[in-house]
Protein backbone atom coordinates (compact mmCIF):
# COMPACT_ATOMS: atom_id res chain seq x y z
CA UNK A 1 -28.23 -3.43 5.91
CA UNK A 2 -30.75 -1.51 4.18
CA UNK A 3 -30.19 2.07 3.43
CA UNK A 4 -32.17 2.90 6.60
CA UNK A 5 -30.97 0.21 8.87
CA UNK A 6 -28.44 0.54 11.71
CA UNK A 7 -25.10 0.43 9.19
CA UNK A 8 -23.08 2.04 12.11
CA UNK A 9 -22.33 -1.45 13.64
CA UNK A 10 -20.71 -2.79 10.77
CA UNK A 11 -16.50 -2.33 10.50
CA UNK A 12 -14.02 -2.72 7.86
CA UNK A 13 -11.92 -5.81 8.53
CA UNK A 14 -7.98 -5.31 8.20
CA UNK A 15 -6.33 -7.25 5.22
CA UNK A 16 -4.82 -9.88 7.21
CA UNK A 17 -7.88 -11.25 9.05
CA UNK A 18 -9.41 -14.28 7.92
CA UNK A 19 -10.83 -14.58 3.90
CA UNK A 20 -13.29 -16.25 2.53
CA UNK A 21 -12.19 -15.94 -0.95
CA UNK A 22 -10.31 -12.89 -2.94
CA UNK A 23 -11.84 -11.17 -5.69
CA UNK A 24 -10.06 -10.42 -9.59
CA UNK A 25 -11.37 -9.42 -12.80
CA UNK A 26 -9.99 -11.49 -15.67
CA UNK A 27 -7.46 -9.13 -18.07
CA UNK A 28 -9.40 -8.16 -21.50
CA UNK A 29 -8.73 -4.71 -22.55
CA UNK A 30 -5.71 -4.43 -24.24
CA UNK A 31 -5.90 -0.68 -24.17
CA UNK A 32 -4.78 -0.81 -20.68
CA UNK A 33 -1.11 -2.27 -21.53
CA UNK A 34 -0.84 -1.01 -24.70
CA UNK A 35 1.77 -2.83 -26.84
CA UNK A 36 2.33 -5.10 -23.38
CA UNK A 37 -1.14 -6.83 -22.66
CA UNK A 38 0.49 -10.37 -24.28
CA UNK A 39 2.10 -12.02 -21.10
CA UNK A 40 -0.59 -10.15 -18.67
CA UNK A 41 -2.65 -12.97 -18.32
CA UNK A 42 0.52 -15.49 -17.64
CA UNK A 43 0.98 -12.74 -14.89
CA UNK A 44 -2.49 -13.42 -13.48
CA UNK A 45 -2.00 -17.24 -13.70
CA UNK A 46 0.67 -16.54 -11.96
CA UNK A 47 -0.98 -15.01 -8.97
CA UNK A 48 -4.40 -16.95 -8.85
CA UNK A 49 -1.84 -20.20 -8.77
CA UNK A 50 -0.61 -18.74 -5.24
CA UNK A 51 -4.28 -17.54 -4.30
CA UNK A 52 -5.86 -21.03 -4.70
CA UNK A 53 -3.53 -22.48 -2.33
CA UNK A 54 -4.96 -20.96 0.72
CA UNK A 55 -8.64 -19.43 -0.24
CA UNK A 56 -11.04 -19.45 -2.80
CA UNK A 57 -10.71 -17.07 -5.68
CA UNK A 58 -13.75 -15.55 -7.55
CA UNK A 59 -12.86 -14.40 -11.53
CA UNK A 60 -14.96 -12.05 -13.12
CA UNK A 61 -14.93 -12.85 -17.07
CA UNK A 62 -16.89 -11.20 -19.80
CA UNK A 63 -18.03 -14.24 -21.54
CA UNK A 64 -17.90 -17.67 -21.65
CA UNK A 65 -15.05 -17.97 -24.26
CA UNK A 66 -12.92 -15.80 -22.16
CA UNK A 67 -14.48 -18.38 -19.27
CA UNK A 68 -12.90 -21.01 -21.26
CA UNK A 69 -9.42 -19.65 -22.20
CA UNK A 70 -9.19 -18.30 -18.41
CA UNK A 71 -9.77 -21.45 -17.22
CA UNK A 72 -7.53 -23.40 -19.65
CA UNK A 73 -4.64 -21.07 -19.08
CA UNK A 74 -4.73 -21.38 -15.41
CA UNK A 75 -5.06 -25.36 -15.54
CA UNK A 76 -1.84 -24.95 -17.58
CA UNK A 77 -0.44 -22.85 -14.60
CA UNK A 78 -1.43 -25.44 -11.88
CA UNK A 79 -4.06 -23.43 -10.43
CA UNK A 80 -6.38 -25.19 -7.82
CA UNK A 81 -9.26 -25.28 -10.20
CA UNK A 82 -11.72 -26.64 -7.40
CA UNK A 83 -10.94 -23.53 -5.59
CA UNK A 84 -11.48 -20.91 -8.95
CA UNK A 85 -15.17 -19.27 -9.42
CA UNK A 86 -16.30 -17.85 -12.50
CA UNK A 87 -18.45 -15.33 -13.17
CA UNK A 88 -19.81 -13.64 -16.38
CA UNK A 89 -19.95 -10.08 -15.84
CA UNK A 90 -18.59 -7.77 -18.03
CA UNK A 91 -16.37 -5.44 -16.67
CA UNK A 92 -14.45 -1.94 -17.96
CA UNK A 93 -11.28 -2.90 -16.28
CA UNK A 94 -10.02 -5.09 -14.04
CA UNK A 95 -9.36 -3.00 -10.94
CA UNK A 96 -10.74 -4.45 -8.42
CA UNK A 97 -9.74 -2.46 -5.32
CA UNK A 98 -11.40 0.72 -6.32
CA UNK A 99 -14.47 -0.77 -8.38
CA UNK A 100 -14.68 -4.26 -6.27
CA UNK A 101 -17.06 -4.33 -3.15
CA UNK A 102 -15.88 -3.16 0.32
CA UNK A 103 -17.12 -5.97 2.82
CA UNK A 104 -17.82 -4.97 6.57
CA UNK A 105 -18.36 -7.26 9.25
CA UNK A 106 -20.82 -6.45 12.58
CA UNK A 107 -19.84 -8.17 15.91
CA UNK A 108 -21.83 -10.76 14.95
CA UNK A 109 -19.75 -11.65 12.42
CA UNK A 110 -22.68 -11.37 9.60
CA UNK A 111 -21.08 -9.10 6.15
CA UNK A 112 -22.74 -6.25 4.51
CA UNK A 113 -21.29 -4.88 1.43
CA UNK A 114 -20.64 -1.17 1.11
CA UNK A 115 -21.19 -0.39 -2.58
CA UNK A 116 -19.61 2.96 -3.17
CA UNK A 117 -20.16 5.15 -6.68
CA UNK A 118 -17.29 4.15 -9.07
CA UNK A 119 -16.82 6.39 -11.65
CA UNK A 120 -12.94 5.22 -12.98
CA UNK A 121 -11.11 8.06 -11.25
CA UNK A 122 -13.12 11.17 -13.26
CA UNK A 123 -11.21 9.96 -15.97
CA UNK A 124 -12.30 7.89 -17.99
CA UNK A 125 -16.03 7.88 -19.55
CA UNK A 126 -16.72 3.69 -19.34
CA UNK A 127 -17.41 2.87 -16.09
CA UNK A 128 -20.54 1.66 -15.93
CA UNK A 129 -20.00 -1.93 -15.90
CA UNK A 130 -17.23 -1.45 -12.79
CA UNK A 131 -19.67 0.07 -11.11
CA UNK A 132 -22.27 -2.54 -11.10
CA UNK A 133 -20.05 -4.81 -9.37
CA UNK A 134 -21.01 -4.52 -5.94
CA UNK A 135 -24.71 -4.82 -6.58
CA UNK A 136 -23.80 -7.90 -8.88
CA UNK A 137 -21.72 -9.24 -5.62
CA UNK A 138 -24.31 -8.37 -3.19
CA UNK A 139 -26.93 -10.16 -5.35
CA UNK A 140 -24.96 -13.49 -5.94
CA UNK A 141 -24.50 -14.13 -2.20
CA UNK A 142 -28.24 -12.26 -1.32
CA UNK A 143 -26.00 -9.92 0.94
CA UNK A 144 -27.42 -6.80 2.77
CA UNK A 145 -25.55 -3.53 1.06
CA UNK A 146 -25.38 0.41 1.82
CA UNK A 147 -24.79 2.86 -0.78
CA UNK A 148 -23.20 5.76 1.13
CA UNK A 149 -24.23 9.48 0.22
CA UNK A 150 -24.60 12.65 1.47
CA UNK A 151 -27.71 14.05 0.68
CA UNK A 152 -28.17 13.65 -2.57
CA UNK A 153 -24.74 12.77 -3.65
CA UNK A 154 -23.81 9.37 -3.97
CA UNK A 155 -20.24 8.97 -2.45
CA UNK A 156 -17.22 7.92 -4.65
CA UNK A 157 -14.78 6.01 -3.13
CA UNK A 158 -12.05 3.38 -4.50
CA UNK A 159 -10.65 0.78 -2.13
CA UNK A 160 -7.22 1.80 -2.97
CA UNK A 161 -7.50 5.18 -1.72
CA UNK A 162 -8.20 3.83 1.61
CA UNK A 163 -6.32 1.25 4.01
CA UNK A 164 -7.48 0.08 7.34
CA UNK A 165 -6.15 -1.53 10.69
CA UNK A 166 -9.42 -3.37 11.21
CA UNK A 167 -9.82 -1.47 14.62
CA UNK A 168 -11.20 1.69 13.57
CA UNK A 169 -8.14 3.62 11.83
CA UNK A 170 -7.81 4.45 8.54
CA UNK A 171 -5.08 5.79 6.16
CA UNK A 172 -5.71 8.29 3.08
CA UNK A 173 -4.17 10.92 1.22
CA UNK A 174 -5.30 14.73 1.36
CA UNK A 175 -4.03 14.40 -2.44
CA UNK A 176 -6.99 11.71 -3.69
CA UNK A 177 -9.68 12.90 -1.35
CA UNK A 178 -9.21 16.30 -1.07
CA UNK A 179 -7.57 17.98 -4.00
CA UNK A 180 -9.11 20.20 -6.70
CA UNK A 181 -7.73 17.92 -9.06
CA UNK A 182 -9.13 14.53 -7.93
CA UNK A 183 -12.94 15.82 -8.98
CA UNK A 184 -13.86 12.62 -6.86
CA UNK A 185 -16.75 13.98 -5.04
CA UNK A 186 -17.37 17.57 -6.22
CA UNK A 187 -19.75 20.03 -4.63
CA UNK A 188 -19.02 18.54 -0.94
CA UNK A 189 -17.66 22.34 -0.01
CA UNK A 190 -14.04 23.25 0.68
CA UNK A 191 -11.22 21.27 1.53
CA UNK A 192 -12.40 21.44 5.30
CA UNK A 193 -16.25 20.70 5.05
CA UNK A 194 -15.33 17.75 2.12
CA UNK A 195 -12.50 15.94 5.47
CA UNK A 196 -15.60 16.77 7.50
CA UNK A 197 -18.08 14.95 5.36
CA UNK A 198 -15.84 12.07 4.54
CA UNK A 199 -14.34 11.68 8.08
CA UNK A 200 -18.29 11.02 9.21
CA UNK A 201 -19.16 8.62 6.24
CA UNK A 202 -16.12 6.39 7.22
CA UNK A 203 -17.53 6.61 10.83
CA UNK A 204 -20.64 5.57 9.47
CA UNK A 205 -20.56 3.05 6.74
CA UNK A 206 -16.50 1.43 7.48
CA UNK A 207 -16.67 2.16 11.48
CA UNK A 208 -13.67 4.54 11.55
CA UNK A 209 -13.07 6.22 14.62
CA UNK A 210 -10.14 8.44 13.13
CA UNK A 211 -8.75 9.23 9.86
CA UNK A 212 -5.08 9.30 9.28
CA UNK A 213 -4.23 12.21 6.44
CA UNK A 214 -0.98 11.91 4.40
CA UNK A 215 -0.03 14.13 2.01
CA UNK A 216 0.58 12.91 -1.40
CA UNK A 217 1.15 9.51 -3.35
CA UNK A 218 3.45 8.14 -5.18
CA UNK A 219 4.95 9.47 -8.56
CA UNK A 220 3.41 7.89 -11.72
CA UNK A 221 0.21 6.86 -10.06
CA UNK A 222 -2.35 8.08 -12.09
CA UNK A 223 -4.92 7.83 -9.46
CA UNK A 224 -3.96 11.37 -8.03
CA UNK A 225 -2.48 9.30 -4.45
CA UNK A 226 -3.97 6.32 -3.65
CA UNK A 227 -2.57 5.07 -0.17
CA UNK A 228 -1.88 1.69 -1.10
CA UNK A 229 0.89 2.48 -3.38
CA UNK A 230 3.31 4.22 -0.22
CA UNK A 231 1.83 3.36 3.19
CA UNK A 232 0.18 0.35 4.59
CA UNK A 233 -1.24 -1.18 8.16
CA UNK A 234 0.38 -4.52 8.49
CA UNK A 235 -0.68 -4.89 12.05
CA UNK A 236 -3.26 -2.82 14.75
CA UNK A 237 -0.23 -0.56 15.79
CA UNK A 238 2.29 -0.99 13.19
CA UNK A 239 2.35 0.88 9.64
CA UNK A 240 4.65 0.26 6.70
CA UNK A 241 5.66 3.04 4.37
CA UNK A 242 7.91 3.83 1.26
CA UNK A 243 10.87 6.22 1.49
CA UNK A 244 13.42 7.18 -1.33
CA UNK A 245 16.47 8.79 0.12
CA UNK A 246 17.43 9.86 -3.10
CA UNK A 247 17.13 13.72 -3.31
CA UNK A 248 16.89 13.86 -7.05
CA UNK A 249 14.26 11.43 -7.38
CA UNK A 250 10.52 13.31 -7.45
CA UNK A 251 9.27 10.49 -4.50
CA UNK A 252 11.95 12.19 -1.80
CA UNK A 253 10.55 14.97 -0.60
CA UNK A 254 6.52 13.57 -0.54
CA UNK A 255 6.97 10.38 1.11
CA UNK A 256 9.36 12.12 3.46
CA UNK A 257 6.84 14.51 4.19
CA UNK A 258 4.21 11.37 4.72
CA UNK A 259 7.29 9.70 7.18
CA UNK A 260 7.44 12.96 9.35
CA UNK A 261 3.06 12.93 9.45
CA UNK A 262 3.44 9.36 10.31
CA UNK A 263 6.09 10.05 13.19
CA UNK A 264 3.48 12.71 14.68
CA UNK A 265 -0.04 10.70 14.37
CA UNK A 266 -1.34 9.07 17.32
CA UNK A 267 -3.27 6.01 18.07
CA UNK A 268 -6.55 5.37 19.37
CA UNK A 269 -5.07 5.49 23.16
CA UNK A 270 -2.57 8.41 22.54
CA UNK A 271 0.35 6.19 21.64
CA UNK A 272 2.88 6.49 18.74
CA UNK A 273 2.78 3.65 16.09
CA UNK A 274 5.58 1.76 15.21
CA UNK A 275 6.87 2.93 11.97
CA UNK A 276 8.68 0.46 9.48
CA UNK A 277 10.45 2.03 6.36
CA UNK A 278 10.02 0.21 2.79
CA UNK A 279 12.75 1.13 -0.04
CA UNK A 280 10.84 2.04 -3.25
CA UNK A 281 12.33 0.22 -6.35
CA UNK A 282 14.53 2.97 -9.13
CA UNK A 283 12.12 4.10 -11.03
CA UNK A 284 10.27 1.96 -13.97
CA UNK A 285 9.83 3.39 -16.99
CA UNK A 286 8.41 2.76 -20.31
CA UNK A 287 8.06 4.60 -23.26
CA UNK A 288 8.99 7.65 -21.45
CA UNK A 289 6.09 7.27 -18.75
CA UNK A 290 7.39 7.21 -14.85
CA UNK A 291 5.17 4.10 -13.62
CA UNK A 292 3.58 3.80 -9.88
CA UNK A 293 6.50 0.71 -9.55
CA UNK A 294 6.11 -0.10 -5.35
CA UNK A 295 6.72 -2.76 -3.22
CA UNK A 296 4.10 -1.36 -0.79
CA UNK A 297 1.48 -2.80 -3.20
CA UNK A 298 1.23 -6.56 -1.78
CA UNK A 299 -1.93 -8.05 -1.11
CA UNK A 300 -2.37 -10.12 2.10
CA UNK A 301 -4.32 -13.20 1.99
CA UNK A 302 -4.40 -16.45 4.06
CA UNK A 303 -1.16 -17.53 5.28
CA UNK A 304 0.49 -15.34 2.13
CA UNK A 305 1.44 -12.13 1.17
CA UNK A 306 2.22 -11.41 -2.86
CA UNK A 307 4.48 -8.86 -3.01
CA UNK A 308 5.43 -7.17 -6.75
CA UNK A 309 9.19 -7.60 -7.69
CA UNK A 310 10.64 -4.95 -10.48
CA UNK A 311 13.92 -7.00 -10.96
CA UNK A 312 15.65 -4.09 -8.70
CA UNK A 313 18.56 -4.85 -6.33
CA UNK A 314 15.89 -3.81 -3.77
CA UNK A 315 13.29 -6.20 -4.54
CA UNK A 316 15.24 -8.63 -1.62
CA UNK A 317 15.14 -5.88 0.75
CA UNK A 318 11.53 -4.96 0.43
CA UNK A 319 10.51 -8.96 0.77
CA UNK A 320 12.79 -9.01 3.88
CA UNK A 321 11.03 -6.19 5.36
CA UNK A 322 7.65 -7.55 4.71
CA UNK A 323 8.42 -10.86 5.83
CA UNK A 324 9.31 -9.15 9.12
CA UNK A 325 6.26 -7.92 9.17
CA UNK A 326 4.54 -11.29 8.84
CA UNK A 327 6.33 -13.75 10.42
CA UNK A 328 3.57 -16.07 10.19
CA UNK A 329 3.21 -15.94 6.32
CA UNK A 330 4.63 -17.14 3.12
CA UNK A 331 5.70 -14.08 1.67
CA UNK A 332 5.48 -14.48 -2.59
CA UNK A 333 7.40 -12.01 -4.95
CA UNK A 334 5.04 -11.50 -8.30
CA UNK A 335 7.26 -9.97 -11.24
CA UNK A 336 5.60 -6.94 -11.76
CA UNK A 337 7.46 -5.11 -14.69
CA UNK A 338 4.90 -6.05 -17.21
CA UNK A 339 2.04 -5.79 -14.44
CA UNK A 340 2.51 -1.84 -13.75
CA UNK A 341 2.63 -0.56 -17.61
CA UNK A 342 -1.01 -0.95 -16.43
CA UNK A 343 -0.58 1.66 -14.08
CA UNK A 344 -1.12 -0.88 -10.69
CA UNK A 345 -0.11 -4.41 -9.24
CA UNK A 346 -1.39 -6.78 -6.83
CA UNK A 347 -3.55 -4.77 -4.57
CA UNK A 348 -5.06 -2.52 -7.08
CA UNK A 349 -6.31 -5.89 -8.91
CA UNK A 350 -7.62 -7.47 -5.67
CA UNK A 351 -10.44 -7.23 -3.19
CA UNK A 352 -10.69 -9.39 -0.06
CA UNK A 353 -13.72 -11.30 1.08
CA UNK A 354 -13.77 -11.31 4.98
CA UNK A 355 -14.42 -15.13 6.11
């Protein structure tokens, strides 16, 4: 899938079908859970224990030392270690969603990596060695990979901003891809002509058909709205999505707002989805800082969904709902206290591998 090949025929898989193997970056920079980074990588252990069960897992390390204490830490954790796959590239941070590869699949079933500009949200100034990812990805497995621009411009795009039924829908905010603030993709034109422009390259490189706008994120995401933190496909027709009835809390009226859009979107065929309310924790805080604490951050994998717990009376509720949801899955709860000081949980830190 060269940059002058045919990319049109390639589509983003949903979550839930089939992996080949799920994607992390090991934990190194303590500056992203300052005075917390300690039990961070017991937290990973934690999670690549589940992963290894049912898929492969690939673990991006930054040197053979942090190979080794990786590796030791997760054989003291009961990790599958046949199923664990290390590889030395250095990273910034360990965000996977956003700085990860996004895999598409063609009807014959071959992969092609889309390898969008990273450039850590326009905020942060080290992000080169995120965004070499991809190309180190597409390299390893000799895959075929697009690099989607307009013109000149080399589209940004992080995979949490984004969230797909695998049948050519797609949820985003207006807040992340639109906004003055987000400075994701400057110079596209106004607010119209940059939905325009973005609508057509996730027709073209993710085989999107139609582009489902919400409003705004969550509060405490630093991301400026990513999707994954409030709303979520968990089947072709059915989407899950955070509400907080209480009217004092700064979530109410935005994710209320994103319900009633919800209610009024339409499928592919005309048809309402089926809409599926998810409690949000009470807020976590630290230090003073509101944190992006959700339960709509779960990642989906083979037989299993990890969901992050907050030790909140509603923690039971959420895994109830999602277990409704999947029927067919083991459905994991992943203490996540610790986790979000880092300002994301499970699906920020992950990226699927289609099988």
């Amino acid at each position: 899938m060269s940059q002058t090949s045919n990319h049109q025929l390639y589509r983003m898989p949903a979550e839930w079908a089939p992996h080949a193997a799920t994607w992390i970056a090991w934990p190194h920079n303590s500056d992203d859970w300052p005075g917390k980074f300690q039990p961070i990588a017991w937290v990973y252990a934690e999670i690549v224990r589940h992963l290894s069960r049912v898929e492969d897992v690939h673990i991006l390390v930054n040197n053979a030392e942090a190979e080794r204490r990786a590796n030791n830490l997760l054989r003291r954790a009961g990790a599958n270690l046949a199923r664990l796959h290390f590889h030395l590239w250095p990273t910034d941070r360990v965000w996977l969603r956003d700085s990860g590869p996004i895999f598409v699949k063609n009807p014959e079933g071959q992969l092609a990596i889309t390898n969008w500009h990273f450039n850590a949200w326009a905020k942060y100034n080290n992000w080169h060695n995120d965004d070499q990812i991809p190309d180190h990805v597409a390299s390893l497995y000799d895959m075929p990979q697009s690099k989607p621009h307009i013109g000149q411009h080399r589209l940004v795009l992080e995979g949490g901003s984004i969230d797909t039924n695998g049948a050519g829908l797609l949820l985003t905010t207006e807040e992340c891809l639109l906004s003055e603030i987000q400075q994701r993709n400057p110079g596209l034109g106004n607010e119209a002509e940059t939905r325009r422009l973005l609508e057509q390259a996730f027709h073209d490189y993710l085989g999107i058909e139609k582009v489902l706008w919400l409003h705004k994120g969550c509060a405490g995401d630093d991301t400026h709205g990513h999707v994954d933190d409030i709303t979520r496909f968990v089947s072709e027709n059915k989407i899950l999505t955070t509400v907080e009835p209480n009217i004092h809390d700064e979530n109410h009226l935005p994710l209320a707002e994103n319900l009633d859009r919800l209610r009024s979107f339409r499928n592919l065929a005309g048809e309402p989805f089926q809409i599926v309310e998810l409690p949000m924790p009470a807020p976590v805080v630290f230090e003073g800082q509101r944190l992006p604490a959700s339960y709509a951050n779960f990642y989906i994998a083979n037989g299993l969904v990890l969901v992050p717990t907050f030790n909140d009376p509603n923690d039971r509720h959420a895994l109830n709902i999602i277990a409704a949801c999947f029927p067919d899955r083991q459905i994991v709860g992943i203490h996540a206290v610790d986790l979000v000081w880092g300002l994301g949980t499970l699906h920020c830190l992950s990226q699927q591998e289609p099988a």
